[in-house]
Protein backbone atom coordinates (compact mmCIF):
# COMPACT_ATOMS: atom_id res chain seq x y z
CA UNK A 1 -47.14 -45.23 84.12
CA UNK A 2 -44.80 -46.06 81.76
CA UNK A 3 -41.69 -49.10 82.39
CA UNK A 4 -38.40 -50.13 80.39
CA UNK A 5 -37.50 -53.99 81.77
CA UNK A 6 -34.44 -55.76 80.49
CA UNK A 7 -34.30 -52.94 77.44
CA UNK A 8 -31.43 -53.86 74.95
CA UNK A 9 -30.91 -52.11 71.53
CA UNK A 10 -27.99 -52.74 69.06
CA UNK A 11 -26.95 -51.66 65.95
CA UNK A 12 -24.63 -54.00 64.29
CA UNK A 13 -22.40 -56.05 66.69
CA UNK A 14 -22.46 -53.08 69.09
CA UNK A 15 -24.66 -52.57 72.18
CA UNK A 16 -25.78 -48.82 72.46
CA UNK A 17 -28.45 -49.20 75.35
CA UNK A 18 -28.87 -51.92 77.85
CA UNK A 19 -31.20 -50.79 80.53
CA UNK A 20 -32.61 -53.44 83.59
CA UNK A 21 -35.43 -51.04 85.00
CA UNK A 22 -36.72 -48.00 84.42
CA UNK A 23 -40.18 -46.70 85.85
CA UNK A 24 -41.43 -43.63 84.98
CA UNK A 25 -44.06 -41.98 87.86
CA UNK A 26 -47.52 -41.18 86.87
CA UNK A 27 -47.71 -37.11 86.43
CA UNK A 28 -43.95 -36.60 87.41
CA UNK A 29 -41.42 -35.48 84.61
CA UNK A 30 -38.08 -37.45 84.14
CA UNK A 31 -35.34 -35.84 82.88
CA UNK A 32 -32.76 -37.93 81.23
CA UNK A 33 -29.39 -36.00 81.04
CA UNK A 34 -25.83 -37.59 79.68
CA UNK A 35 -23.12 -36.84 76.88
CA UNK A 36 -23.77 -36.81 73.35
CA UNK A 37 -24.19 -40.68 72.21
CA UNK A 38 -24.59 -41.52 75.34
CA UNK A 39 -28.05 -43.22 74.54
CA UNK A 40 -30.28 -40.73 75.60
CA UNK A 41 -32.51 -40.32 72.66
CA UNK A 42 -32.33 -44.07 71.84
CA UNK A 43 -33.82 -44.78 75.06
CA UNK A 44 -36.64 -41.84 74.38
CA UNK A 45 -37.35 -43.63 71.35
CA UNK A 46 -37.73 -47.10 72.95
CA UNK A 47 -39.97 -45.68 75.84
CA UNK A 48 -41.87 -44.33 72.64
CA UNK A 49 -42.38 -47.12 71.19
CA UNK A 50 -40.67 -45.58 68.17
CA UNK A 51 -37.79 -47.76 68.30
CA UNK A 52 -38.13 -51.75 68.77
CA UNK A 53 -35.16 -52.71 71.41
CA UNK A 54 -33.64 -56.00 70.36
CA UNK A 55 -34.55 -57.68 73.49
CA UNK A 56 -36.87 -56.65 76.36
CA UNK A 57 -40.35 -55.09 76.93
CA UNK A 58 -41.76 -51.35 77.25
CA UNK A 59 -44.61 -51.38 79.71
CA UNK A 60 -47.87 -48.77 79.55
CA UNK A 61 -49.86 -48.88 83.04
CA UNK A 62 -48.29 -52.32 83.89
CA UNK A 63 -48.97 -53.93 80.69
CA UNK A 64 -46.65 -54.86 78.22
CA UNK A 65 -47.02 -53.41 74.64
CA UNK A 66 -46.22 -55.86 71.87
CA UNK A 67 -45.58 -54.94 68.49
CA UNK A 68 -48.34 -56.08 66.53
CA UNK A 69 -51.80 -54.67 65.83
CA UNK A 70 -52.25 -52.86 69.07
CA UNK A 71 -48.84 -50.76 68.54
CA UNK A 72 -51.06 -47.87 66.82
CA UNK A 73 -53.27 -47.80 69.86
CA UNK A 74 -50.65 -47.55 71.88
CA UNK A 75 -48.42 -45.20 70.06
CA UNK A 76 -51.68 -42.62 69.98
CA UNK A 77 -51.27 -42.03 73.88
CA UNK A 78 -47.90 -40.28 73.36
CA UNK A 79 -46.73 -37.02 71.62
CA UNK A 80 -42.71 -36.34 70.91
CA UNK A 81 -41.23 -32.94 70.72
CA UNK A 82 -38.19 -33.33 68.63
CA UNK A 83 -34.94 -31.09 68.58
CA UNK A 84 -36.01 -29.31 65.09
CA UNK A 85 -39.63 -28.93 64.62
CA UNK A 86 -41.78 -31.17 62.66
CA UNK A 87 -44.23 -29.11 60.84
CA UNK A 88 -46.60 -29.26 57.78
CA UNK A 89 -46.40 -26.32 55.13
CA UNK A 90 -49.68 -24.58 56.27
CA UNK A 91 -50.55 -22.24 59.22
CA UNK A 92 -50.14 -22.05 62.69
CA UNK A 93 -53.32 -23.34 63.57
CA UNK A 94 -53.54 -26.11 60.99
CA UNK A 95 -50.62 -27.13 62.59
CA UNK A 96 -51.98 -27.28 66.17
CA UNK A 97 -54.86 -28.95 65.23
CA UNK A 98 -53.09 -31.50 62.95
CA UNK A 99 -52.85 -33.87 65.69
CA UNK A 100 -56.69 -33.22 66.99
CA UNK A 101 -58.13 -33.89 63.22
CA UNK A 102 -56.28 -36.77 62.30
CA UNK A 103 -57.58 -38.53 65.60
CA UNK A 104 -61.41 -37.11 64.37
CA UNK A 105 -62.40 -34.97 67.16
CA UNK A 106 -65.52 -32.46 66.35
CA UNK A 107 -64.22 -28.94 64.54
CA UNK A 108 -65.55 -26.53 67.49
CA UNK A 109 -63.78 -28.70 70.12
CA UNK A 110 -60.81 -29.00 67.38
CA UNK A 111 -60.89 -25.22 67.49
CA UNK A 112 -61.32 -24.71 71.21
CA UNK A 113 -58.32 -26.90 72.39
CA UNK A 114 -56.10 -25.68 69.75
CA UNK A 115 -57.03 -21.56 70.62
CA UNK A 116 -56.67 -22.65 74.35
CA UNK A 117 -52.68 -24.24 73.94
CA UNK A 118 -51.48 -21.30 71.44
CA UNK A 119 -52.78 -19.25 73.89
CA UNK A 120 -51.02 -20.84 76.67
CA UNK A 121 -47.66 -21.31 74.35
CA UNK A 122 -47.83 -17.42 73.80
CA UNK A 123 -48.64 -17.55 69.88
CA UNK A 124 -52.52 -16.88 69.64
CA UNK A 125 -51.52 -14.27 67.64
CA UNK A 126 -49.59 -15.95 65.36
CA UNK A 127 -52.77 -18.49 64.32
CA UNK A 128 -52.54 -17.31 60.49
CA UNK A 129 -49.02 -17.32 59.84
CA UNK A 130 -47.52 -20.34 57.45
CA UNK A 131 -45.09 -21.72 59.52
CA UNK A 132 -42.02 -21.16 57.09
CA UNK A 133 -42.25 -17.31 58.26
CA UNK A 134 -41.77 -18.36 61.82
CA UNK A 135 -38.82 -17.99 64.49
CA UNK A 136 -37.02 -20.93 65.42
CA UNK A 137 -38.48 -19.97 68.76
CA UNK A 138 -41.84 -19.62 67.67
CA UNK A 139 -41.64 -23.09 65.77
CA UNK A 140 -40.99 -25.21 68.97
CA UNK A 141 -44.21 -23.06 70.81
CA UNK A 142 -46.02 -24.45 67.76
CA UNK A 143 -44.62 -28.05 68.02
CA UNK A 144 -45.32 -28.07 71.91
CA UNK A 145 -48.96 -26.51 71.32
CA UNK A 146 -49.78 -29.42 69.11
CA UNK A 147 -48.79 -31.64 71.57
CA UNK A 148 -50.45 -30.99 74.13
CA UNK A 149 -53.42 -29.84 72.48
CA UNK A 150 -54.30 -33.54 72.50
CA UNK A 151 -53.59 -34.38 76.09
CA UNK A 152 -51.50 -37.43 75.80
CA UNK A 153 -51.04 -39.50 78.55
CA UNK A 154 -47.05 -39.43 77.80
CA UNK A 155 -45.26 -36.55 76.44
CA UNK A 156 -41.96 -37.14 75.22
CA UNK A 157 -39.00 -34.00 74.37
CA UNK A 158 -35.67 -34.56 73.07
CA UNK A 159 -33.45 -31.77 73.57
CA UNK A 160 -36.43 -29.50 72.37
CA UNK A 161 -34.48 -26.06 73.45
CA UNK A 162 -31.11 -27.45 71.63
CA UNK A 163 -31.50 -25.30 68.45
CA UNK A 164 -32.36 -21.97 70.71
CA UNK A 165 -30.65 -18.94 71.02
CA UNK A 166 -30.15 -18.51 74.85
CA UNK A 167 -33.37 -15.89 75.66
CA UNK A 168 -35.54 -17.68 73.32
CA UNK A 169 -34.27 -20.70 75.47
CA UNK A 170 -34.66 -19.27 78.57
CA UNK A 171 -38.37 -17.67 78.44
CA UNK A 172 -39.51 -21.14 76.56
CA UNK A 173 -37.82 -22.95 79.57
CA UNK A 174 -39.71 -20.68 82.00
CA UNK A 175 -43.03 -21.40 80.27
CA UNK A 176 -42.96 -24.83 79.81
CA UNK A 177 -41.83 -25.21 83.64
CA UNK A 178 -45.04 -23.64 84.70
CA UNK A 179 -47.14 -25.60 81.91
CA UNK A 180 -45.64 -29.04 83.17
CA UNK A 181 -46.37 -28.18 86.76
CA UNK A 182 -50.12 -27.28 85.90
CA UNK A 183 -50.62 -30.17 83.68
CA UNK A 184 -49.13 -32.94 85.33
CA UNK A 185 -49.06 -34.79 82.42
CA UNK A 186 -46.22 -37.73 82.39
CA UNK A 187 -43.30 -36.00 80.99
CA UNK A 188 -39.83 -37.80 80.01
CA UNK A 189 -37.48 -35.09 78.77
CA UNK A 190 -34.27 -35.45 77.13
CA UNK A 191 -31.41 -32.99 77.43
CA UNK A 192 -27.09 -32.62 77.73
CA UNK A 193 -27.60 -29.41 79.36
CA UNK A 194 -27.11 -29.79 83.41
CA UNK A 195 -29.25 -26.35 84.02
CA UNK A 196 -32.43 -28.04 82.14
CA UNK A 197 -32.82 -30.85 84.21
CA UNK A 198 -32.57 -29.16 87.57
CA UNK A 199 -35.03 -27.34 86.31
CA UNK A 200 -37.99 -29.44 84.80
CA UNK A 201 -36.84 -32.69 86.46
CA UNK A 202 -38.84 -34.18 89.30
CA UNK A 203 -36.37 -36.65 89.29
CA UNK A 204 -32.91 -36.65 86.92
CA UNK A 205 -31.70 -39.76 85.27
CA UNK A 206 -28.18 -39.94 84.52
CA UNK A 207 -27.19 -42.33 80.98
CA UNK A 208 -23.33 -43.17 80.33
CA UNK A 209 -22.63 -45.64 77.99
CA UNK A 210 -26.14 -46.96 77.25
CA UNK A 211 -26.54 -47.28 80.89
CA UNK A 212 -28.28 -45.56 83.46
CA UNK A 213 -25.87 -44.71 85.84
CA UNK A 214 -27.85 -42.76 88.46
CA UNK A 215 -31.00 -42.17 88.95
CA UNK A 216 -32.83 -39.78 91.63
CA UNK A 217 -33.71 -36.72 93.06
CA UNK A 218 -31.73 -33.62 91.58
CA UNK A 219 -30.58 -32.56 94.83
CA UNK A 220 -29.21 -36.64 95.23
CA UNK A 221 -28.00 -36.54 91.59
CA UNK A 222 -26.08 -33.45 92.09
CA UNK A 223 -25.36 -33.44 95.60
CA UNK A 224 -24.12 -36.95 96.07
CA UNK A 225 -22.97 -38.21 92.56
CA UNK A 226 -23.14 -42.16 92.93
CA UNK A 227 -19.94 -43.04 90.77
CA UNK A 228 -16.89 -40.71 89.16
CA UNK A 229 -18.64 -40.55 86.02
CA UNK A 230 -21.48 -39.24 87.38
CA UNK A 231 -19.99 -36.34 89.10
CA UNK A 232 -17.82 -35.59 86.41
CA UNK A 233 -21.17 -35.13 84.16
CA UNK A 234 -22.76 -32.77 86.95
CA UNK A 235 -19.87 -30.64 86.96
CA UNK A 236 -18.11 -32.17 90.21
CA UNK A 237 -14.30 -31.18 88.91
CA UNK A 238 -12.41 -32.15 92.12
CA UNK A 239 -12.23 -35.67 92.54
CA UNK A 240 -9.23 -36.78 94.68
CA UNK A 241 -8.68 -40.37 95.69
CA UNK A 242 -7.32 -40.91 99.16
CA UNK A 243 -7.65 -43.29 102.63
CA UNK A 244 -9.98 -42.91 105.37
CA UNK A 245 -7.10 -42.14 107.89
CA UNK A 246 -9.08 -40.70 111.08
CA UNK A 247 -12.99 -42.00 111.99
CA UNK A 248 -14.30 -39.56 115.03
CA UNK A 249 -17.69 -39.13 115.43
CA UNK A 250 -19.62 -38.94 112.23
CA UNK A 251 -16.70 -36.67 110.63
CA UNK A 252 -13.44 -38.36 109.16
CA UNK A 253 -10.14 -37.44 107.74
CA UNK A 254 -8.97 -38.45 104.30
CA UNK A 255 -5.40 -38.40 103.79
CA UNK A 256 -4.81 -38.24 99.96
CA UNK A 257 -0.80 -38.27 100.17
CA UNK A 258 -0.72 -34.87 100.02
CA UNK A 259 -3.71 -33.13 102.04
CA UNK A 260 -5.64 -34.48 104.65
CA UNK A 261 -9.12 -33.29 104.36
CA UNK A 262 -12.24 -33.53 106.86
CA UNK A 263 -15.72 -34.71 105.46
CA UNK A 264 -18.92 -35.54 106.72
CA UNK A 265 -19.03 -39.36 107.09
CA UNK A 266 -18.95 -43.11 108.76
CA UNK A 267 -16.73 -44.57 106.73
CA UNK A 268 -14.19 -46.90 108.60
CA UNK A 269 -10.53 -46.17 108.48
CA UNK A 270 -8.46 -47.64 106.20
CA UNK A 271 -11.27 -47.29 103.43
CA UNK A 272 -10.42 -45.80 99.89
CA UNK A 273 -12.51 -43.25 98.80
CA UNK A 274 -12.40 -40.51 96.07
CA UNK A 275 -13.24 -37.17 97.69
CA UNK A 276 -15.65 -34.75 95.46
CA UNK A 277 -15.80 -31.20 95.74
CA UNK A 278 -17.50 -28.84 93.19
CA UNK A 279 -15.38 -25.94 92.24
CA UNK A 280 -17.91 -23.34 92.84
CA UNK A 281 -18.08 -24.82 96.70
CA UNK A 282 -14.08 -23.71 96.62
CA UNK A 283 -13.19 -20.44 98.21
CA UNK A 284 -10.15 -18.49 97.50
CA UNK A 285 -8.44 -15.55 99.61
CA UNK A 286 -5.30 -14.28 99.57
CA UNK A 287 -2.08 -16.13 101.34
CA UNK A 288 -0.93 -13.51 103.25
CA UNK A 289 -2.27 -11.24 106.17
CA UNK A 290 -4.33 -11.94 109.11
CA UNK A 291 -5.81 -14.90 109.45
CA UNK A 292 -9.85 -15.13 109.24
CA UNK A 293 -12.27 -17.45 111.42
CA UNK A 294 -14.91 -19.25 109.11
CA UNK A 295 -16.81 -22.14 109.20
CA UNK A 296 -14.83 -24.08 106.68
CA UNK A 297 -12.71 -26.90 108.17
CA UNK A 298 -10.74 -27.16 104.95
CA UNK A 299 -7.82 -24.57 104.44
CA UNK A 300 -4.91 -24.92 102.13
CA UNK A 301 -1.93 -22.76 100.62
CA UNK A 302 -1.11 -23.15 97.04
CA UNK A 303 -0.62 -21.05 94.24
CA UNK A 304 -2.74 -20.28 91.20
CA UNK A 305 -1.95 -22.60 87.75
CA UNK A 306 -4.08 -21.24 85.63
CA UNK A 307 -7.48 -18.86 84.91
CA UNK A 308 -9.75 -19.97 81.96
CA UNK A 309 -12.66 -17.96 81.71
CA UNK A 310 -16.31 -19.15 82.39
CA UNK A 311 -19.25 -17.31 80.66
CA UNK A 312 -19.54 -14.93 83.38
CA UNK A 313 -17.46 -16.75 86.55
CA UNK A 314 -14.09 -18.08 86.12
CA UNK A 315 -12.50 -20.95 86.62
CA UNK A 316 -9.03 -21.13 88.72
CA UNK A 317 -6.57 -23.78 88.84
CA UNK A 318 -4.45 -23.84 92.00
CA UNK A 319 -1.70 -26.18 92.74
CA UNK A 320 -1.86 -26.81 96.70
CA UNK A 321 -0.09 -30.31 96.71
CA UNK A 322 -3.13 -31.60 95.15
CA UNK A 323 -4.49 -29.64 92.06
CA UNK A 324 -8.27 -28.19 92.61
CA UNK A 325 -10.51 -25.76 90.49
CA UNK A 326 -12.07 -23.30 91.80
CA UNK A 327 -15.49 -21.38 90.18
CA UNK A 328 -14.95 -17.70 91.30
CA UNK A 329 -16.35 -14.32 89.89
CA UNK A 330 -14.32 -11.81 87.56
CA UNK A 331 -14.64 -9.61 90.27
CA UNK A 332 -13.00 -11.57 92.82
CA UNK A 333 -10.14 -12.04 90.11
CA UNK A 334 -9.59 -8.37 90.07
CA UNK A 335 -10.31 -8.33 93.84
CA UNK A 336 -7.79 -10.97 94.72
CA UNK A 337 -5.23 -9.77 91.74
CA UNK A 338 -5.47 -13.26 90.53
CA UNK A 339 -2.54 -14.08 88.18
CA UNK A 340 -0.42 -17.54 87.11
CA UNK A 341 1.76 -17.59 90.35
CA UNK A 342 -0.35 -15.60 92.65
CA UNK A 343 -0.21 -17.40 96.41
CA UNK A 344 -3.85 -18.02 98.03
CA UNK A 345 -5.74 -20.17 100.45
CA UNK A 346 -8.32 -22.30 99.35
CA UNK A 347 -11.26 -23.47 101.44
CA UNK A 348 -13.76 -25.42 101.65
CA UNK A 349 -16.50 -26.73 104.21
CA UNK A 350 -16.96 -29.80 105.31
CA UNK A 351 -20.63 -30.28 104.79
CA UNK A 352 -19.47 -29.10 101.02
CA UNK A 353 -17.40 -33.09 100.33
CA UNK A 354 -19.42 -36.28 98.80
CA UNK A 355 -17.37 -38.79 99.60
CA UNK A 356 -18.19 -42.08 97.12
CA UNK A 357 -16.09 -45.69 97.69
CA UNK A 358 -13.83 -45.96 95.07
CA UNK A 359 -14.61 -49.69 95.37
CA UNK A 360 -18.02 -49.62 94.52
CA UNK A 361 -16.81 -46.79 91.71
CA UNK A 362 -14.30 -49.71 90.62
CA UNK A 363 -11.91 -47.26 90.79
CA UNK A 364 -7.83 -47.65 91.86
């Protein structure tokens, strides 16, 4: 539906996007996650045709759009959702119907389509209010409303839930998740926040740098980061470089100089890899006792660094020759009388380890 080839844009003697291919799937909804300045919104705005790259071509059902006198035409198959809400100084409705009247479509069928998306955006009752008395919350229904009250073929969002407090965020999130699956309407969405794109993402792009780095399935992206970067962005903490040391039967043994630690994999020995290991796939218990019979093939002694707390979870340092984090819950803090100091074993399954080559990462 919609293509990036060979997409450059630069401001000044700097590059801030440079992207080869990028091919966004009729119906399906992209979600385009990465750091601030990363490039994210830049490359919204090229896919938009809102922003001319400096070299390169943006491609609508296989067919390049130039930049002339059929830009307009082109430009009219889109609507953008933007971070703060672009809105006239009139009502509600007005504003839903903005969109609808400015491309001349009939009053009753102006009327119908805009009742129909407040409805669906939850603010029907809301069609006489001026705008400037509206929640920040019900600003953005308004904004999406008008959007798709004219049933683009492309409907662009950058970082629309950004300026939300966290239930506004959340029940917006919730119905714009079941509007996008009912739709189907070609959907590239722009966000920093991990959560978002697992959620509305069909498939997750990940930009570092002005590059996309990754780009797949949100189970792939997250599952099986494809370089450091990568998993560092989708929250992959432990990332320990070692040697492929042992190679038996689709399972090996990395030795990193200081644990040796069985993963999933057919790597040949000798081969560097980094080992990655989300923290909230860590377990902790305590050091002493009786020892317990899990699945895990990973067990190690350490002792706890530090605690830093997490929004509701916490996050544990522990010091066990190599240094991992672990994601644990207040209650196992109190549970485990967690402390700087406290002895524990960690564990961790095998089926829990991505291993990437630290060749391909270009790492040492």
């Amino acid at each position: 539906m919609l293509e990036a080839r060979g997409v450059a844009v630069a401001y000044g003697a700097r590059t801030v996007l440079e992207v080869d291919e990028l091919a966004v799937r009729r119906g399906e909804t992209l979600a385009l996650i990465g750091p601030n300045g990363a490039g994210k919104s830049t490359l919204l705005r090229v896919l938009g045709l809102l922003e001319r790259p400096a070299r390169g071509e943006v491609r609508l059902d296989g067919q390049p759009v130039g930049w002339g006198r059929d830009l307009l035409r082109a430009r009219r198959r889109f609507a953008s959702v933007f971070q703060e809400p672009l809105l006239a100084d009139t009502t509600v409705e007005r504003n839903v119907g903005l969109g609808l009247a400015l491309r001349r479509v009939p009053g009753p069928a102006l009327r119908r389509r805009s009742a129909h998306w407040m409805d669906r955006l939850g603010i029907g009752g809301l069609a006489g209010r001026p705008v400037r008395t509206l929640s920040g919350g019900e600003a953005q229904r308004t904004s999406l409303a008008r959007a798709f009250a004219i049933e683009p073929d492309v409907l662009l969002l950058d970082e629309p839930f950004s300026a939300l407090d966290a239930p506004t965020r959340e029940e917006l999130l919730r119905d714009l998740q079941r509007i996008l699956r009912d739709a189907a309407v070609t959907t590239v969405f722009v966000t920093h926040e991990r959560a978002e794109a697992l959620r509305l993402g069909d498939r997750v792009g990940v930009v570092l740098d002005g590059r996309v780095a990754q780009l797949a399935a949100p189970e792939v992206v997250f599952g099986r980061p494809a370089t450091p970067g990568v998993a560092r962005f989708v929250g992959v903490e432990n990332l320990l470089p070692g040697r492929v040391a042992v190679a038996d039967d689709g399972l090996v043994t990395v030795d990193t100089g200081r644990l040796r630690i069985r993963a999933p994999g057919d790597e040949p020995v000798g081969r560097r890899v980094l080992v990655c290991v989300r923290p909230e796939d860590v377990v902790l218990g305590t050091a002493e006792g009786r020892p317990t019979r899990d699945s895990a093939l990973n067990h190690f002694f350490g002792r706890v660094a530090d605690l830093v707390p997490a929004g509701i979870q916490v996050r544990v340092q522990v010091e066990c020759g190599d240094s991992l984090v672990a994601l644990v819950t207040r209650h196992s803090v109190q549970e485990l009388a967690l402390t700087p100091g406290t002895p524990v074993k960690v564990s961790f399954k095998a089926s829990a380890i991505h291993l990437i080559e630290r060749e391909k990462a270009g790492g040492r």
